[in-house]
Structures are given as C-alpha cells and as structure tokens.
Protein backbone atom coordinates (compact mmCIF):
# COMPACT_ATOMS: atom_id res chain seq x y z
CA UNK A 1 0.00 0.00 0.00
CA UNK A 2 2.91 2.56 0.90
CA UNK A 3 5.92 2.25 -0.11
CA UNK A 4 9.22 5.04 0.65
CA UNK A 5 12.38 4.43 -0.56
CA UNK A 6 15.20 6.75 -0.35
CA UNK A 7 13.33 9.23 1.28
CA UNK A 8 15.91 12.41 2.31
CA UNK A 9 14.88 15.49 3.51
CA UNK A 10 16.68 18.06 4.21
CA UNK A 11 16.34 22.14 5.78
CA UNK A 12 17.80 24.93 5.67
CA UNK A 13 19.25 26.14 8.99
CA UNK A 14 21.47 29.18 10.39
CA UNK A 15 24.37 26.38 10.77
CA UNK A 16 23.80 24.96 7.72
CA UNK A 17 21.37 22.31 6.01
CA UNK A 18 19.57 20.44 8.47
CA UNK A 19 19.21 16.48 7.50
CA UNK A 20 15.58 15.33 8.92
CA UNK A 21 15.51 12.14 7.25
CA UNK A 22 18.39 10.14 5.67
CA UNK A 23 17.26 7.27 3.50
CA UNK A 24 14.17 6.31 4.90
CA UNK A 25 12.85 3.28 3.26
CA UNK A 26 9.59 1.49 4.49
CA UNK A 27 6.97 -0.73 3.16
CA UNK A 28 3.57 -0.34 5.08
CA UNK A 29 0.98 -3.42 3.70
CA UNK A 30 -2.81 -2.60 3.21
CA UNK A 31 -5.24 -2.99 6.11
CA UNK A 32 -2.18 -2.70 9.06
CA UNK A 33 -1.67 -0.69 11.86
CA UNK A 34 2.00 0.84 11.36
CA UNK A 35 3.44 2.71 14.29
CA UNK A 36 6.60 5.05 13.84
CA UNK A 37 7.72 5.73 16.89
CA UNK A 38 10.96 8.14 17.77
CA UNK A 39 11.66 10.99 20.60
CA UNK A 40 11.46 14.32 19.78
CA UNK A 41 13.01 15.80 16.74
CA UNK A 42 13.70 12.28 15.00
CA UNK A 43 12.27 13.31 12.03
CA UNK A 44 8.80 11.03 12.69
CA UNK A 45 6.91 13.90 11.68
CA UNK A 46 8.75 14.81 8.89
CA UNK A 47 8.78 11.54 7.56
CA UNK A 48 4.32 11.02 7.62
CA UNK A 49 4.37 14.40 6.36
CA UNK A 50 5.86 12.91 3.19
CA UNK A 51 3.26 9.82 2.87
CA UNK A 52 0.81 12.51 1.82
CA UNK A 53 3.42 14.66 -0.01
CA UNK A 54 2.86 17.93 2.29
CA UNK A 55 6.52 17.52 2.61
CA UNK A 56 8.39 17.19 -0.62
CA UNK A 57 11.55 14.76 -0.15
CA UNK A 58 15.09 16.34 -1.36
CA UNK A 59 15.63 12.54 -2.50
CA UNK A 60 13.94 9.39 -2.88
CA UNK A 61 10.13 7.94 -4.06
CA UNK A 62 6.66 8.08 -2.07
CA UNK A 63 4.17 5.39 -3.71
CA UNK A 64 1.09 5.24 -2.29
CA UNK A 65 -1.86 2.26 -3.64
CA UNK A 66 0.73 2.03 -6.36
CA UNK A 67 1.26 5.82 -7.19
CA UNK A 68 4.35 7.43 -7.52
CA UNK A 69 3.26 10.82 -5.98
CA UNK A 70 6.52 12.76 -6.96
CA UNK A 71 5.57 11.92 -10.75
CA UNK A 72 1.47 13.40 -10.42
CA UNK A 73 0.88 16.28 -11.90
CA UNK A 74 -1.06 18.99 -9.27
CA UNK A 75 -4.55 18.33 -10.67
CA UNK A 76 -3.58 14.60 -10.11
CA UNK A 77 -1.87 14.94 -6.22
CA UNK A 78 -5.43 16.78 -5.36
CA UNK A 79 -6.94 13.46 -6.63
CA UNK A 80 -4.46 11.16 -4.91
CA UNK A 81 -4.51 13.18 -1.62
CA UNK A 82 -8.50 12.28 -1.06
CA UNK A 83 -6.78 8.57 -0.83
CA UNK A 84 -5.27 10.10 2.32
CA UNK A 85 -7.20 10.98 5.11
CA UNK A 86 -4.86 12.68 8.32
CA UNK A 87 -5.65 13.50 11.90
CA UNK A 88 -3.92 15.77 13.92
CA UNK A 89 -2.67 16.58 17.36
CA UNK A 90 -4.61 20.14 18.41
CA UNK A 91 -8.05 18.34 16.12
CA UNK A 92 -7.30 21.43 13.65
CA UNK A 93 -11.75 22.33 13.69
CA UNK A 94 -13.41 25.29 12.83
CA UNK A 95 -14.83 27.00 16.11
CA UNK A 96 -17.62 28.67 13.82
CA UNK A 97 -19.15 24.99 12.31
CA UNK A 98 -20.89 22.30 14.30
CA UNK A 99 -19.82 18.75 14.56
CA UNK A 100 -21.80 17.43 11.25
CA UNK A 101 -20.24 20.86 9.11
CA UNK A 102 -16.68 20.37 10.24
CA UNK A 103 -17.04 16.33 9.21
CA UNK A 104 -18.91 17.49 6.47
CA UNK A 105 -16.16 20.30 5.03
CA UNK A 106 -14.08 18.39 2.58
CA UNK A 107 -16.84 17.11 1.30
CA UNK A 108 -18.42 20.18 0.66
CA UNK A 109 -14.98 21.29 -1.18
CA UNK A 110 -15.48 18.68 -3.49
CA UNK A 111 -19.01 20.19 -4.43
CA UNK A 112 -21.10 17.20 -2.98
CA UNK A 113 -24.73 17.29 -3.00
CA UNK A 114 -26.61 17.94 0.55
CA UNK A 115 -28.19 14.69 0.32
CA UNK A 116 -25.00 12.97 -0.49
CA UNK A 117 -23.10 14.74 2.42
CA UNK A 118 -25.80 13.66 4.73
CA UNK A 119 -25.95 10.36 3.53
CA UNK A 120 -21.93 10.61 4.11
CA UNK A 121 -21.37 12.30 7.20
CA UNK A 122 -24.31 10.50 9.19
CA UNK A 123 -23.20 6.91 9.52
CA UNK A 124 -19.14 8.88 10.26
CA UNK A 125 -20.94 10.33 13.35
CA UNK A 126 -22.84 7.37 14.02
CA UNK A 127 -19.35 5.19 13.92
CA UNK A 128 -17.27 7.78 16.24
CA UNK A 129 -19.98 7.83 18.35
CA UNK A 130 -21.33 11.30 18.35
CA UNK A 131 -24.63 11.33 16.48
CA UNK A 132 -25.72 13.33 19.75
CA UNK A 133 -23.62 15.89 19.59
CA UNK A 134 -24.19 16.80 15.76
CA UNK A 135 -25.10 20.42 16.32
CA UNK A 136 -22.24 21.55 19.00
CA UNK A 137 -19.40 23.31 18.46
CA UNK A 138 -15.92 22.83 19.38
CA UNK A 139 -15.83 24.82 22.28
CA UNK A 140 -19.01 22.36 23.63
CA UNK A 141 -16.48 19.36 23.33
CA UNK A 142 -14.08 17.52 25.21
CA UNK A 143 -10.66 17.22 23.85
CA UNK A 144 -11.87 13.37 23.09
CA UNK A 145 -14.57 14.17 21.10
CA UNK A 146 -13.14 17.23 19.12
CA UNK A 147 -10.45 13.86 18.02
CA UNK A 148 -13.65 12.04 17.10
CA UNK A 149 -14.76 14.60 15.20
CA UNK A 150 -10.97 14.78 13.45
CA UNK A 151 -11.37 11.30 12.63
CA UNK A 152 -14.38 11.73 11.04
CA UNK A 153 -13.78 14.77 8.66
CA UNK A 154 -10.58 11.90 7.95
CA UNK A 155 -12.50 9.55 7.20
CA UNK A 156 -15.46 11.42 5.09
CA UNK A 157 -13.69 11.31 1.54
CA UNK A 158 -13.23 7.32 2.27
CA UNK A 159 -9.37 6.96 1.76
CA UNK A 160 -7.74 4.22 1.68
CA UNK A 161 -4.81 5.45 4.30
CA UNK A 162 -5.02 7.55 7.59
CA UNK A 163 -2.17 9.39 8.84
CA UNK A 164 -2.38 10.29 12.92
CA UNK A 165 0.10 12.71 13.83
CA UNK A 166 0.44 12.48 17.63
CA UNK A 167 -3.64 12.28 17.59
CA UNK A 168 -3.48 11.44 21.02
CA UNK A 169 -1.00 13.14 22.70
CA UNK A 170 -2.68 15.80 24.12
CA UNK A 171 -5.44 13.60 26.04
CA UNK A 172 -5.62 11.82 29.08
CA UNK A 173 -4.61 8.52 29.47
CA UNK A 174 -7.97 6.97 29.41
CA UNK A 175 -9.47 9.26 26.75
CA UNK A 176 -6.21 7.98 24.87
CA UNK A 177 -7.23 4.09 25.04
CA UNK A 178 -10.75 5.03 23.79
CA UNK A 179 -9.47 6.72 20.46
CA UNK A 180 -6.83 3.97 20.07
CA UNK A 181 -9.45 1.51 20.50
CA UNK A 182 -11.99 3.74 18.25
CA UNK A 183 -8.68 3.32 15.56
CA UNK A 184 -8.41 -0.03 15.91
CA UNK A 185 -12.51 -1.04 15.59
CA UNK A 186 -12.20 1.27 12.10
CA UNK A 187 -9.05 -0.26 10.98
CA UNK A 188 -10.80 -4.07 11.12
CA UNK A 189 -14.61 -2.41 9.97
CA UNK A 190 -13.10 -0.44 7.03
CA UNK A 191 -10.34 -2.29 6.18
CA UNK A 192 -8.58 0.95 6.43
CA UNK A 193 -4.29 1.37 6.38
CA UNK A 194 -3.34 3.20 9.64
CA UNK A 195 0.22 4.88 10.26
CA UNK A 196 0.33 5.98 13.82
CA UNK A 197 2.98 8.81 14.64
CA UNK A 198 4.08 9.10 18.17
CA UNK A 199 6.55 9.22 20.76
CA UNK A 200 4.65 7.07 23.47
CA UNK A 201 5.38 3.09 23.10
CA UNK A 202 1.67 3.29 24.70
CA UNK A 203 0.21 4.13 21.91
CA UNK A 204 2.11 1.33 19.68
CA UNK A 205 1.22 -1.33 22.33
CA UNK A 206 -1.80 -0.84 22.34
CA UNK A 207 -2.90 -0.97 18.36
CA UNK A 208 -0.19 -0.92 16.21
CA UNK A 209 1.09 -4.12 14.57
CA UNK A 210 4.20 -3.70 13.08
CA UNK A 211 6.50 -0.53 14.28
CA UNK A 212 9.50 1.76 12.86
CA UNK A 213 11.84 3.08 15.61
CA UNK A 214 13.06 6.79 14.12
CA UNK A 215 16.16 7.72 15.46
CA UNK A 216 17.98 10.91 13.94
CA UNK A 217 16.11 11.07 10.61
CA UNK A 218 16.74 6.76 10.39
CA UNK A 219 15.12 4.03 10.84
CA UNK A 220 16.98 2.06 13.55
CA UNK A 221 14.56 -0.83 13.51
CA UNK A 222 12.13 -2.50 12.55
CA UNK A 223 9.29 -5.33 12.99
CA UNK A 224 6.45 -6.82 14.70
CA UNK A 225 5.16 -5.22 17.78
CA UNK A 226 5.99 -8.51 19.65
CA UNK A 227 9.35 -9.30 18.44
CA UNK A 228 10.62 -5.29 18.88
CA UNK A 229 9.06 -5.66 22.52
CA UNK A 230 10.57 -8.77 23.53
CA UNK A 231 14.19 -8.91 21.42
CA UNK A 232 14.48 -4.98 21.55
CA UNK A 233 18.18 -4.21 19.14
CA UNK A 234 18.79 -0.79 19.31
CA UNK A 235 19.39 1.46 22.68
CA UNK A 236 16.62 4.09 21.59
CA UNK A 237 14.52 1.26 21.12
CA UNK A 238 15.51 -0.16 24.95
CA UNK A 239 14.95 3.18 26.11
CA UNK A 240 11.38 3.77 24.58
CA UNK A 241 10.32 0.23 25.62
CA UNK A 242 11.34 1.23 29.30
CA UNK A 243 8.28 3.59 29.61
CA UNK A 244 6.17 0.31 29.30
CA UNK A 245 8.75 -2.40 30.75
CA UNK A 246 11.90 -1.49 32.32
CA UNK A 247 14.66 -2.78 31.06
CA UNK A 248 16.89 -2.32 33.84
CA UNK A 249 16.16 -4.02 38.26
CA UNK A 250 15.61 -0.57 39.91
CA UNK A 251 18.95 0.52 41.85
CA UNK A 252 16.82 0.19 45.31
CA UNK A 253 15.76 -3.50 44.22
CA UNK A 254 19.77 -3.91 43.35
CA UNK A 255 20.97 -2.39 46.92
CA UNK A 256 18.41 -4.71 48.98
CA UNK A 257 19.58 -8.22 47.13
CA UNK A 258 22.82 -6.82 47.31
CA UNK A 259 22.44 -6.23 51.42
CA UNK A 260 20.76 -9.38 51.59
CA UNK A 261 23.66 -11.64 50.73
CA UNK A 262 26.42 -9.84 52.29
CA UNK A 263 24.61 -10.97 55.15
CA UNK A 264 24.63 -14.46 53.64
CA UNK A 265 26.82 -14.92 50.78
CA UNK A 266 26.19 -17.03 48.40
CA UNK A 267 28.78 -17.88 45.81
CA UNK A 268 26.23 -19.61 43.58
CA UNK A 269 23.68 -16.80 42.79
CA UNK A 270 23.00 -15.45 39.68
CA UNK A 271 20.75 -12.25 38.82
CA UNK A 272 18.71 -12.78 35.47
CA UNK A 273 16.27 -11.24 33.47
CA UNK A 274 13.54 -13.01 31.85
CA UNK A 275 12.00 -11.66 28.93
CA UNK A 276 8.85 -13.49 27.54
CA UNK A 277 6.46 -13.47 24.59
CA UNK A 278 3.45 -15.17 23.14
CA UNK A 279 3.10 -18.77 23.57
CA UNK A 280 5.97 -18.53 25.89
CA UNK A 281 3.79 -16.33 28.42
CA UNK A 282 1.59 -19.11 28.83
CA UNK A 283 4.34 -21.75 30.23
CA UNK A 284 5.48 -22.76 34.05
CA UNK A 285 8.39 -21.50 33.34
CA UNK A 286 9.43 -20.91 36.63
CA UNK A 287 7.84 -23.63 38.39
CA UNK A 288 8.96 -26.22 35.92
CA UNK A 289 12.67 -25.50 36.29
CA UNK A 290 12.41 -25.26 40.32
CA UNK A 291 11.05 -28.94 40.34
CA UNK A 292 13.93 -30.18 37.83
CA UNK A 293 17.12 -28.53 38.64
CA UNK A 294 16.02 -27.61 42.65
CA UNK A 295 16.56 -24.42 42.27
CA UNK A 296 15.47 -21.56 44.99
CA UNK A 297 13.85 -18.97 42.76
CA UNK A 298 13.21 -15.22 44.10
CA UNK A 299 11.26 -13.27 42.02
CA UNK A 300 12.57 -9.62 42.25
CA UNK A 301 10.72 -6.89 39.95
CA UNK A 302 8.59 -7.21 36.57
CA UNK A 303 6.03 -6.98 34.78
CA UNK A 304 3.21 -9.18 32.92
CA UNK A 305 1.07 -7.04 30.12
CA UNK A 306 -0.80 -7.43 27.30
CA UNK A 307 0.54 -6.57 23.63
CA UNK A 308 -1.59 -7.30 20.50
CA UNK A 309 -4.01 -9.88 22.44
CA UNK A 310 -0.93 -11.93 23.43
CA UNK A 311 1.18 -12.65 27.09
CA UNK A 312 4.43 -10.19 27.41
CA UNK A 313 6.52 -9.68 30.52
CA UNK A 314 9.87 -9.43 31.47
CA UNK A 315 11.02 -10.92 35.50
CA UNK A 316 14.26 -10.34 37.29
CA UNK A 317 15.12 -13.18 39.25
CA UNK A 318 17.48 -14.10 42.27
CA UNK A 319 18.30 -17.67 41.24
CA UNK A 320 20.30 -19.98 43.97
CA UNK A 321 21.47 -23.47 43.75
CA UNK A 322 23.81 -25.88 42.17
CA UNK A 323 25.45 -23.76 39.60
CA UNK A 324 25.28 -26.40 36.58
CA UNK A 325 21.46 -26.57 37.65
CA UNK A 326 21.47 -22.80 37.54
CA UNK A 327 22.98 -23.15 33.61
CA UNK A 328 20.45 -25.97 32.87
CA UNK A 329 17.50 -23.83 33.91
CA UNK A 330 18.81 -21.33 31.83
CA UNK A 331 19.71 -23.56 28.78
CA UNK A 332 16.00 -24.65 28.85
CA UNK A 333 14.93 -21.07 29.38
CA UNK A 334 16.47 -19.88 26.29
CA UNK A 335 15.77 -23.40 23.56
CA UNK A 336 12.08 -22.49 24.83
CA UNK A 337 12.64 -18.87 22.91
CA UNK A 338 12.59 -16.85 26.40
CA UNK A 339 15.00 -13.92 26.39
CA UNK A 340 17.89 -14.55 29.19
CA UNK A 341 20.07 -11.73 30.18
CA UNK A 342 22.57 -11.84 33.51
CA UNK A 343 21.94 -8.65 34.83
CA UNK A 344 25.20 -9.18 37.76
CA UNK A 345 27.21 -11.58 39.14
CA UNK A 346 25.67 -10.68 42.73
C-alpha cells in the first residue's frame, strides 16, 4: 500500500542544512496498523508528512496504492490526496461549524450534494460515536470528542490510508485508550491502512502491529510489535520500551539483594532477566525448572502485560542453587525462545 524508498529530507538552517531524514525506506501493507515511533526531533513527523506529499523529499520515491506521488501532476496529487485521510494533534476544527459541518467540510470542497453529504457524514458520526452531539461546536467538546470529530472529517472522503500525527497526545490517558481503541474497531470495519505517529510506546502497544523506531532522521529498527518488545536491538529502542517495561532491576531492588547476601553470601547466585512473549507467556516456566534442577527462585521486579491480544513480561530473578542446575535452567529457558540476560554476578 505505501511504499518510501530513499526518502531524504533536508532544511535549511542558520548552521547549515539540516538532514531530517536520511534514506528512509519502508513498506507499510494494506489494512495494518503501522506505528513510527521516535523521541522528539527524530524526524517522525517529517517523515508522515511525506506519505501525503505535504513535505516534498530532497531525495527518494513516495508510492502510495501504487502511485508514484513525486511523478502526479497537481490536478492529479489533489486526486491522490482524497486517498489520504490525516488526523492531527490540536483536532485542527473550525470553532464557527458544528460537529456534522466540520465532518462534512471536505466534502463540501469537493461540491457534494446535501443529500450525499448527509448520507456521508451520518453513519461517520454514528461510527465515532457522536450522532448526539451533531449540532455543537468545538468549544461544547471535550478534547476526546473534538479527536472524534478529526477522525471523522478523515475519514469522510473514504481513503484508503489515515495518517495520525500524535492524535493522542494531548489527552488523558484513558481518553487515549478510547481513540486507540476507536482506531483499531475502524481499521478491522473499514479495512482501512493506519500509520500511527508518536513518541509514546503506549500508543504502539496498544494498536499498532508492526513498528518503525526513528532515530535521527533513520530508521533504527524495525518489525512486529511482539518481536521489537521482547528482542528490543537498538538502545533508543531499549529506552522507549522502558516507559512500558523497564529494562533495567531498579537501583533500590539492586541495593536490597545486594544487602541481603552480604549478610549471607552465596557464591552460587546469579541475577537474570527473563523476557517473555506469546506462547511462551503461557508456560510454568518458573515452576517447571524449580522442580527439575532444585533451584530456589526469588522473584525480584517485573512486569506481565498485554501486547496485541498476546502474554508479554519481562522478570528479574534471584536464582540460587547448584550452579550447573542454575545453567540448565537457563539452557531450557532460552531453547524455549525466552529472552535470558545476567543482569550481575551478585
């Protein structure tokens, strides 16, 4: 469905150009939720503001349901834009037009009939949930609904792609969840393509299916939501995971295990970090190794979540015993595909 490749873009600045993207390349399938993901100033939005061509690349080819936009005429990127449908972080409405009249504004650009605008913008309100609230204005909304309303004006030319630019960074968390889930229910309903902008690993979690890590104007990596999560590569990726699981035993959890075997040391014990995914989540795979190998087991810090409908968690564990027990357990650990990392020799 999209395809970049090559993509550079590059600024003029006081110093000097200003590289935001250096040879992007990405291939986003039809009907998937792709996250891009990067702090700020990566070049993320940069990079989604070329999917729609409102950013021209210095370098490099943006095809989008197999058209070369760089090669359209004007008259023909008006046409391929309405195959593009983009939400935005501050909802972008017109205080002076109700809810139906801002969803119904693009369509009124492209000199639709009354009836045919109705018969349009009625089931968009119906599906974001604010057939109620038809005749309010902005200021009568909460920043949730004002999204819902973005969504819809998105979605009322029917493309075939939806951009979100950090739609949901300026609401609360739980307003956040609904408008992910709200994304998710139209990206399964309409079959729609999704790319999801944003520097919360959240938001990816949550909906997104495959994700792009941007890391100064590059893509640093790349893959399944489950995979990136579990067998992160790439420090910026470690670091954006750790908003959702840390990566690291907190340096109070460290001082206490620490304290705890000066008082009885313990030549054999071995700090580890488990990292689990998927089918692997739904293993004894503690229990199963403390029966075979007798192994005394402490479990120190982590966490057990949800990502994409399947287990993911990552445990730090205080493991004691015989050590060519301790290198069993973690032989069997690893052939069963769970991540094993020795945090300290404590």
């Amino acid at each position: 469905m999209i395809h970049l490749e090559g993509i550079y873009q590059t600024y003029p600045g006081p110093q000097g150009p200003v590289e935001a993207l250096r040879g992007i390349d990405l291939r986003i399938a039809a009907g998937e939720v792709f996250g891009i993901i990067g702090r700020s100033g990566a070049g993320k939005s940069s990079l989604v503001r070329t999917i729609n061509w409102l950013n021209q690349p210095s370098r490099g080819t943006v095809t989008v349901a197999g058209r070369s936009l760089g090669a359209l005429s004007e008259a023909q990127l008006r046409e391929a834009r309405r195959d593009i449908g983009m939400i935005f972080q501050h909802f972008n409405l017109l205080a002076s037009r109700t809810v139906y009249d801002n969803v119904a504004l693009p369509l009124e650009l492209a000199r639709w009939s009354a009836d045919r605008i109705r018969a349009r913008v009625e089931p968009l309100l119906e599906l974001v949930g604010l057939s109620a609230f038809r005749d309010r204005y902005p200021a009568q909304l909460s920043g949730g609904q004002k999204q819902r309303v973005g969504i819809a004006r998105a979605l009322a030319s029917q493309p075939k792609v939806l951009l979100s630019d950090e739609a949901t960074s300026a609401l609360d968390p739980e307003t956040t969840r609904s408008i992910l889930a709200l994304l998710r229910d139209i990206n399964r309903e309409l079959g729609l393509t999704i790319v999801l902008i944003t520097h919360q690993m959240q938001v990816i979690k949550q909906v997104a299916d495959r994700v792009a890590v941007i890391d100064g104007g590059r893509i640093v990596e790349c893959g399944p939501v489950l995979e990136v999560f579990s067998r992160p590569q790439h420090a910026t990726t470690r670091s954006l995971i750790e908003d959702v699981v840390p990566q690291a035993l907190p340096e109070a959890v460290l001082a206490r295990v620490q304290a705890q075997l000066q008082q009885s040391p313990d030549a054999s014990a071995r700090l580890l970090r488990l990292v689990f995914a998927g089918a692997q989540g739904e293993q004894a795979l503690l229990s199963d190794v403390i029966r075979r190998f007798n192994l005394d087991l402490n479990i120190l810090h982590g966490q057990v979540d949800d990502v994409q409908g399947q287990p993911f968690g990552a445990l730090s564990v205080l493991a004691r015993g015989d050590a060519a027990a301790v290198a069993q357990a973690v032989a069997q650990w690893r052939q069963a595909g769970v991540v094993v990392e020795e945090l300290s020799h404590v």
